[in-house]
Protein backbone atom coordinates (compact mmCIF):
# COMPACT_ATOMS: atom_id res chain seq x y z
CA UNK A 1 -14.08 -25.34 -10.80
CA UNK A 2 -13.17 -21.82 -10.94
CA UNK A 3 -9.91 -20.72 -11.65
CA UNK A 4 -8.02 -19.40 -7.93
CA UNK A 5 -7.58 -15.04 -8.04
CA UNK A 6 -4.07 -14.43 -8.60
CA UNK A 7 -2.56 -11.23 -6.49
CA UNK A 8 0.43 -9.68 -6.49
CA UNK A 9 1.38 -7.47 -3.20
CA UNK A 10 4.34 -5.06 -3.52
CA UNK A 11 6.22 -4.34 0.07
CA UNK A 12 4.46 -7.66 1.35
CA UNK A 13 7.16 -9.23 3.66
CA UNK A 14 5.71 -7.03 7.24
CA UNK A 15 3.02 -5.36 8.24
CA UNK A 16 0.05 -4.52 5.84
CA UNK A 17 1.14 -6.47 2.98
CA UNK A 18 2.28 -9.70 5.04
CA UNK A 19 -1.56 -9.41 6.39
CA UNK A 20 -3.32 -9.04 2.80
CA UNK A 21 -0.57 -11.52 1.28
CA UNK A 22 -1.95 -14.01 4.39
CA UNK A 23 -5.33 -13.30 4.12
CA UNK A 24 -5.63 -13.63 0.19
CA UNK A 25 -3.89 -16.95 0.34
CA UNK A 26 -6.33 -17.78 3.05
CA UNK A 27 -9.52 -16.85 0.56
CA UNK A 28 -7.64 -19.44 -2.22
CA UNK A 29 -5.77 -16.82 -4.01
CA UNK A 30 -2.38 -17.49 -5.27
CA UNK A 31 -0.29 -14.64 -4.35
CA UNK A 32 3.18 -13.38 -5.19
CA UNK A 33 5.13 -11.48 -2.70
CA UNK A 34 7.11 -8.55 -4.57
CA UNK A 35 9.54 -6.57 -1.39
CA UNK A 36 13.48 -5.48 -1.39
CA UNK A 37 13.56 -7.76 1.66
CA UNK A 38 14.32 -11.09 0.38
CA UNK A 39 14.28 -13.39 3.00
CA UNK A 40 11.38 -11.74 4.59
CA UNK A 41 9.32 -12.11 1.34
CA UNK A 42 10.78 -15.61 1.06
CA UNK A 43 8.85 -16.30 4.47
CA UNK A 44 5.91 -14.64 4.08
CA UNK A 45 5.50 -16.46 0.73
CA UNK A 46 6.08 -19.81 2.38
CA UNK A 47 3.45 -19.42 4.82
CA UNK A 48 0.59 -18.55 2.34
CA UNK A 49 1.74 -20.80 -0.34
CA UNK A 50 3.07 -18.41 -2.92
CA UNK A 51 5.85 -16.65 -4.67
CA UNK A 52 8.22 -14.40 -3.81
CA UNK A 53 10.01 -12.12 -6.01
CA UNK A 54 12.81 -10.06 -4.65
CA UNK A 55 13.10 -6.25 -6.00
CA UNK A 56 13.99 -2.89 -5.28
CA UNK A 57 11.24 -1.08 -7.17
CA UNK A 58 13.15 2.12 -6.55
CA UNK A 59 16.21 1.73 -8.16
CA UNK A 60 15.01 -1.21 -10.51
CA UNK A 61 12.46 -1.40 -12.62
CA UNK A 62 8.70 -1.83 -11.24
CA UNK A 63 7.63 -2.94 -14.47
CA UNK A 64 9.43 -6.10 -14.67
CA UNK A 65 8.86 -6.69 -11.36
CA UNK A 66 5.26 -7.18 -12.19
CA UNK A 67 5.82 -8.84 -15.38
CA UNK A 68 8.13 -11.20 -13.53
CA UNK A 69 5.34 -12.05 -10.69
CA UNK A 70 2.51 -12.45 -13.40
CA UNK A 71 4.01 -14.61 -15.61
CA UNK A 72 5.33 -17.12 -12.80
CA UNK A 73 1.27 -16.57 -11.67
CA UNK A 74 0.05 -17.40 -14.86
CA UNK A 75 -1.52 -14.39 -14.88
CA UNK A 76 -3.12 -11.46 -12.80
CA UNK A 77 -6.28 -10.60 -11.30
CA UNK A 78 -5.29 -8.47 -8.48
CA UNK A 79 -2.59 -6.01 -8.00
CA UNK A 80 -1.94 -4.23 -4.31
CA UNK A 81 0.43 -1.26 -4.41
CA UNK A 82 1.34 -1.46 -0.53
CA UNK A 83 4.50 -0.88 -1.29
CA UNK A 84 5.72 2.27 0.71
CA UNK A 85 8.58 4.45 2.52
CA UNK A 86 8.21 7.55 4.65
CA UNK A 87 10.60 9.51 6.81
CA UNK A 88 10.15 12.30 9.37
CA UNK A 89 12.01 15.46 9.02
CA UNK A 90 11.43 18.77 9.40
CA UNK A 91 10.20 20.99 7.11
CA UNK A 92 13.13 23.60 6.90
CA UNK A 93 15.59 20.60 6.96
CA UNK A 94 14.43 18.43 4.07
CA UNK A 95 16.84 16.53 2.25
CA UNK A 96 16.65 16.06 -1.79
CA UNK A 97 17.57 12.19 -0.82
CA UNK A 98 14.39 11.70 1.05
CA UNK A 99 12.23 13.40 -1.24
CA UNK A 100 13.59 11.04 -4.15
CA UNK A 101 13.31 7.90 -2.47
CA UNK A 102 9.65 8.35 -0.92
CA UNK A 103 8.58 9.69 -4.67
CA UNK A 104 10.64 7.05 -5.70
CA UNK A 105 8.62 3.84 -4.32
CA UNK A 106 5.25 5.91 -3.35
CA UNK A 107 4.55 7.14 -6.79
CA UNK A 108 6.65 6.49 -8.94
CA UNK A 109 6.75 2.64 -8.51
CA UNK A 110 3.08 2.52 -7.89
CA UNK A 111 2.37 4.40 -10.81
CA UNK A 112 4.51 2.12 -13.42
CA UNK A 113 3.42 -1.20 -11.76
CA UNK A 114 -0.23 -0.07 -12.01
CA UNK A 115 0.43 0.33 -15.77
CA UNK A 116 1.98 -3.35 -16.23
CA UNK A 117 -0.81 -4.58 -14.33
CA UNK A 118 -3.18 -2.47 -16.31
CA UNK A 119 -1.78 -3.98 -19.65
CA UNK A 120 -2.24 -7.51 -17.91
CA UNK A 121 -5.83 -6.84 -17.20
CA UNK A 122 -7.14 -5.48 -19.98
CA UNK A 123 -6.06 -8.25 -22.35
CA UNK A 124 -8.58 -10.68 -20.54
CA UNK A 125 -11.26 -7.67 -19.69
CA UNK A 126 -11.19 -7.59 -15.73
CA UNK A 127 -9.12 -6.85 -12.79
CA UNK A 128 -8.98 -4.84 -9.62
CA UNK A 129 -5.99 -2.76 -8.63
CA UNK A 130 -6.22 -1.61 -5.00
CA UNK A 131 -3.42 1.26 -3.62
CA UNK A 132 -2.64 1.98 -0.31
CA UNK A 133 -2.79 5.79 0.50
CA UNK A 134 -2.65 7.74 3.49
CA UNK A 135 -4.76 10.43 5.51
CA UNK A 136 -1.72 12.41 5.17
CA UNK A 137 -2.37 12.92 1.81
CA UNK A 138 -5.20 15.72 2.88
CA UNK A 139 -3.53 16.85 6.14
CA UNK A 140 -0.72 19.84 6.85
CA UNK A 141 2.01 17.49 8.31
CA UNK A 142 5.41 20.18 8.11
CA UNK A 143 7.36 16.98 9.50
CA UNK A 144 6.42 14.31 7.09
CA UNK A 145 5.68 16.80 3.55
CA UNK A 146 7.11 14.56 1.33
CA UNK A 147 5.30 11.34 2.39
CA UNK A 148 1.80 13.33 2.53
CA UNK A 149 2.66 14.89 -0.57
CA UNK A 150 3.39 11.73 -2.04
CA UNK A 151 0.40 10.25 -0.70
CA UNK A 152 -1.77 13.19 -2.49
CA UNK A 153 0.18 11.84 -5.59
CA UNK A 154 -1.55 8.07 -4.90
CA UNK A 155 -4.62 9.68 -4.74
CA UNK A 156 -4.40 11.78 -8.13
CA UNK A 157 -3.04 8.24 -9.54
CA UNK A 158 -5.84 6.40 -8.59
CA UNK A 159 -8.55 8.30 -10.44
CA UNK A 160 -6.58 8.87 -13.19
CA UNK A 161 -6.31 5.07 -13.31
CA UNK A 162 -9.71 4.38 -12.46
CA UNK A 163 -10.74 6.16 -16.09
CA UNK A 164 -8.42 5.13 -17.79
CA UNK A 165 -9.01 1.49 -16.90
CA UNK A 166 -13.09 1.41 -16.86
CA UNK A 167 -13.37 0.69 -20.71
CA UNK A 168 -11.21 -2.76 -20.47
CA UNK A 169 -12.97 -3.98 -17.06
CA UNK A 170 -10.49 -2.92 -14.53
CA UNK A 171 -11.84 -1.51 -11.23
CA UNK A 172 -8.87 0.76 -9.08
CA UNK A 173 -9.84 2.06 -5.68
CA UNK A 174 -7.14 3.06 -3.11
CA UNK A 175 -7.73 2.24 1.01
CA UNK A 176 -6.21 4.95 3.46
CA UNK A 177 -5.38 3.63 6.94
CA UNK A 178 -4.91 5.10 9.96
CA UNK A 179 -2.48 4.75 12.92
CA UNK A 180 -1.23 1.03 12.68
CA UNK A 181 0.67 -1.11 14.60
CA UNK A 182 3.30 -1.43 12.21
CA UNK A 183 7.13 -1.28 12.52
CA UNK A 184 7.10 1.77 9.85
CA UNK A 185 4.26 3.45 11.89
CA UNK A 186 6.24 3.07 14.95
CA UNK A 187 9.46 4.69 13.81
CA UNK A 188 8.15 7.05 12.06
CA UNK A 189 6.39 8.45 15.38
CA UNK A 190 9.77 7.60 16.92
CA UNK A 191 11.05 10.59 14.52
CA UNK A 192 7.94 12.94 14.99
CA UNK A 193 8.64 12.24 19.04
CA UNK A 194 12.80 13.21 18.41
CA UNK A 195 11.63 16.54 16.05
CA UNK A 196 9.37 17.82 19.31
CA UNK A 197 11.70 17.29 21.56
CA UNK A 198 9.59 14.44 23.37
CA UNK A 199 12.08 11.96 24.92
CA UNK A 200 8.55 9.57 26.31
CA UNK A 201 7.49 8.04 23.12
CA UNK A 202 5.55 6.08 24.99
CA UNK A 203 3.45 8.86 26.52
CA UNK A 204 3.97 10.52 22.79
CA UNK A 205 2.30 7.71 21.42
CA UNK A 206 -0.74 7.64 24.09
CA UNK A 207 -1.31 11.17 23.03
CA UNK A 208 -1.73 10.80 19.22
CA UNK A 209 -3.89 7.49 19.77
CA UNK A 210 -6.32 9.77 22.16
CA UNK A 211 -7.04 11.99 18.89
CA UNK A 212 -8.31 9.16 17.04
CA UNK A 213 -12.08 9.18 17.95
CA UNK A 214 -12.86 5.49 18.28
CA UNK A 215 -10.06 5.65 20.32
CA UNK A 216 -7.59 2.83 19.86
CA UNK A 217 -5.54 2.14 16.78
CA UNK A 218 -5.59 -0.38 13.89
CA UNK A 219 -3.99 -4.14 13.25
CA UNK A 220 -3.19 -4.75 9.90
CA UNK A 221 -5.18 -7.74 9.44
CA UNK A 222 -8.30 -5.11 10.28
CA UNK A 223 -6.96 -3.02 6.88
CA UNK A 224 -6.24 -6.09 5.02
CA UNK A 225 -9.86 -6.99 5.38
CA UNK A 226 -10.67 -3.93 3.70
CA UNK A 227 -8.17 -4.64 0.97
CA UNK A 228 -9.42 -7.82 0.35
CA UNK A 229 -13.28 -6.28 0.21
CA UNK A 230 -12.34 -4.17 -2.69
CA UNK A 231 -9.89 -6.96 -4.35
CA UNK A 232 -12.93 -9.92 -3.66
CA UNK A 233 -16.26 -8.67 -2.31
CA UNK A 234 -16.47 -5.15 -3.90
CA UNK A 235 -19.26 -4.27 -6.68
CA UNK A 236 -18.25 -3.98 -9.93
CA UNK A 237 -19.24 -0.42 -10.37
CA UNK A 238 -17.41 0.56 -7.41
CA UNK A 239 -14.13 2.15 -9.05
CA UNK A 240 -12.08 5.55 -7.81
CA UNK A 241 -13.02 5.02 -4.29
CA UNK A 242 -10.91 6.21 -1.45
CA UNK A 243 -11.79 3.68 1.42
CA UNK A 244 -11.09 5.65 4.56
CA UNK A 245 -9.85 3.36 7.46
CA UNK A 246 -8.86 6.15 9.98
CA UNK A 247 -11.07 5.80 12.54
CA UNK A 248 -12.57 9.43 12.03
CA UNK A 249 -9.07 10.76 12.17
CA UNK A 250 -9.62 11.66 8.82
CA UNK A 251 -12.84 13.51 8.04
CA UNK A 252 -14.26 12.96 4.14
């Protein structure tokens, strides 16, 4: 019998990762739940049968983190840097604060938990790493610069990855959703809504879904099956791919 995929999923206790964390268990993977939030990666790891490791990959150290998660899987086939932070300010009032902590956990994190995972991987010649970027990355967004510009970063980081990782086996490819129906997605348009001046979020919200040409937005569990495409179903040659989940919003 073959031996069950074991994931990791940074930021996995809501919204995207809680859906891939879900949906990998559901596939037979044994997953372990890496988010600051204790308790909520405590239950997300109780409903899919896994681990949960508690850790601020900010201030502590992302390395570890994965090290830690690995060795209680016995190993690691999968990693998925969903791990991520964003806040809405304007342009002309950016604070040094927010720019640390989104380059903090967006890049920084990502980047050094790639590398653990890399060193993981290559010892037994395969592996897929899998990072969740953004359309911002490629889009003029004066009231969210450091997120998109940390988003660009996940994108450099992922082909740079990509080639360095070939030669042992490891395939990295990054997915970039849309509008979800997230709690981060939500307050973050909360503060885009405050920053205009819009006091209806709720018509503030209908607006930005109407730009979306299929017209609706998307539930994590529709990303997650993406995720778990490129983690489970993808071809092996398939590495440095951006996945675009945006419904058209963003144009490749």
């Amino acid at each position: 019998m073959a031996m069950a995929a074991r994931m990791i999923v940074t930021g996995g206790a809501g919204g995207l990762g809680r859906a891939v964390a879900i949906g990998a268990a559901g596939r037979g993977a044994r997953v372990a739940v890496i988010d600051i939030d204790a308790a909520g990666a405590e239950a997300v790891a109780e409903t899919c049968g896994g681990i949960a490791i508690a850790a601020d990959l900010i201030g502590g150290d992302p390395e570890a983190a994965v090290m830690s998660a690995a060795g209680r899987l016995g190993g690691l086939d999968v990693l998925v840097n969903n791990a991520g932070y964003g806040a809405g300010e304007a342009f002309l009032a950016m604070k040094a604060a927010t720019w640390d902590r989104t380059l903090g956990l967006n890049v920084r994190a990502l980047a050094l938990a790639s590398a653990a995972a890399g060193r993981i991987m290559a010892a037994q010649r395969a592996g897929r790493i899998i990072n969740v970027t953004s359309p911002a990355s490629r889009m003029a967004l004066p009231n969210y610069t450091a997120y998109a510009a940390s988003k660009a970063a996940v994108d450099a980081i992922t082909r740079a990855a990509a080639v360095a990782l070939a030669p042992h086996g490891i395939r990295v490819n990054s997915v970039a959703p849309g509008m979800m129906d997230t709690p981060m997605q939500r307050s973050t348009e909360e503060a885009f809504a405050s920053l205009e001046g819009r006091s209806d979020i709720d018509a503030f919200l209908a607006e930005r879904t109407a730009r979306i040409p299929v017209g609706r937005r998307i539930a994590p569990e529709a990303v997650a099956e993406a995720v778990l495409w490129l983690a489970f179903d993808a071809p092996d040659y398939l590495t440095a791919e951006r996945l675009n989940m945006s419904g058209g919003l963003d144009r490749d």
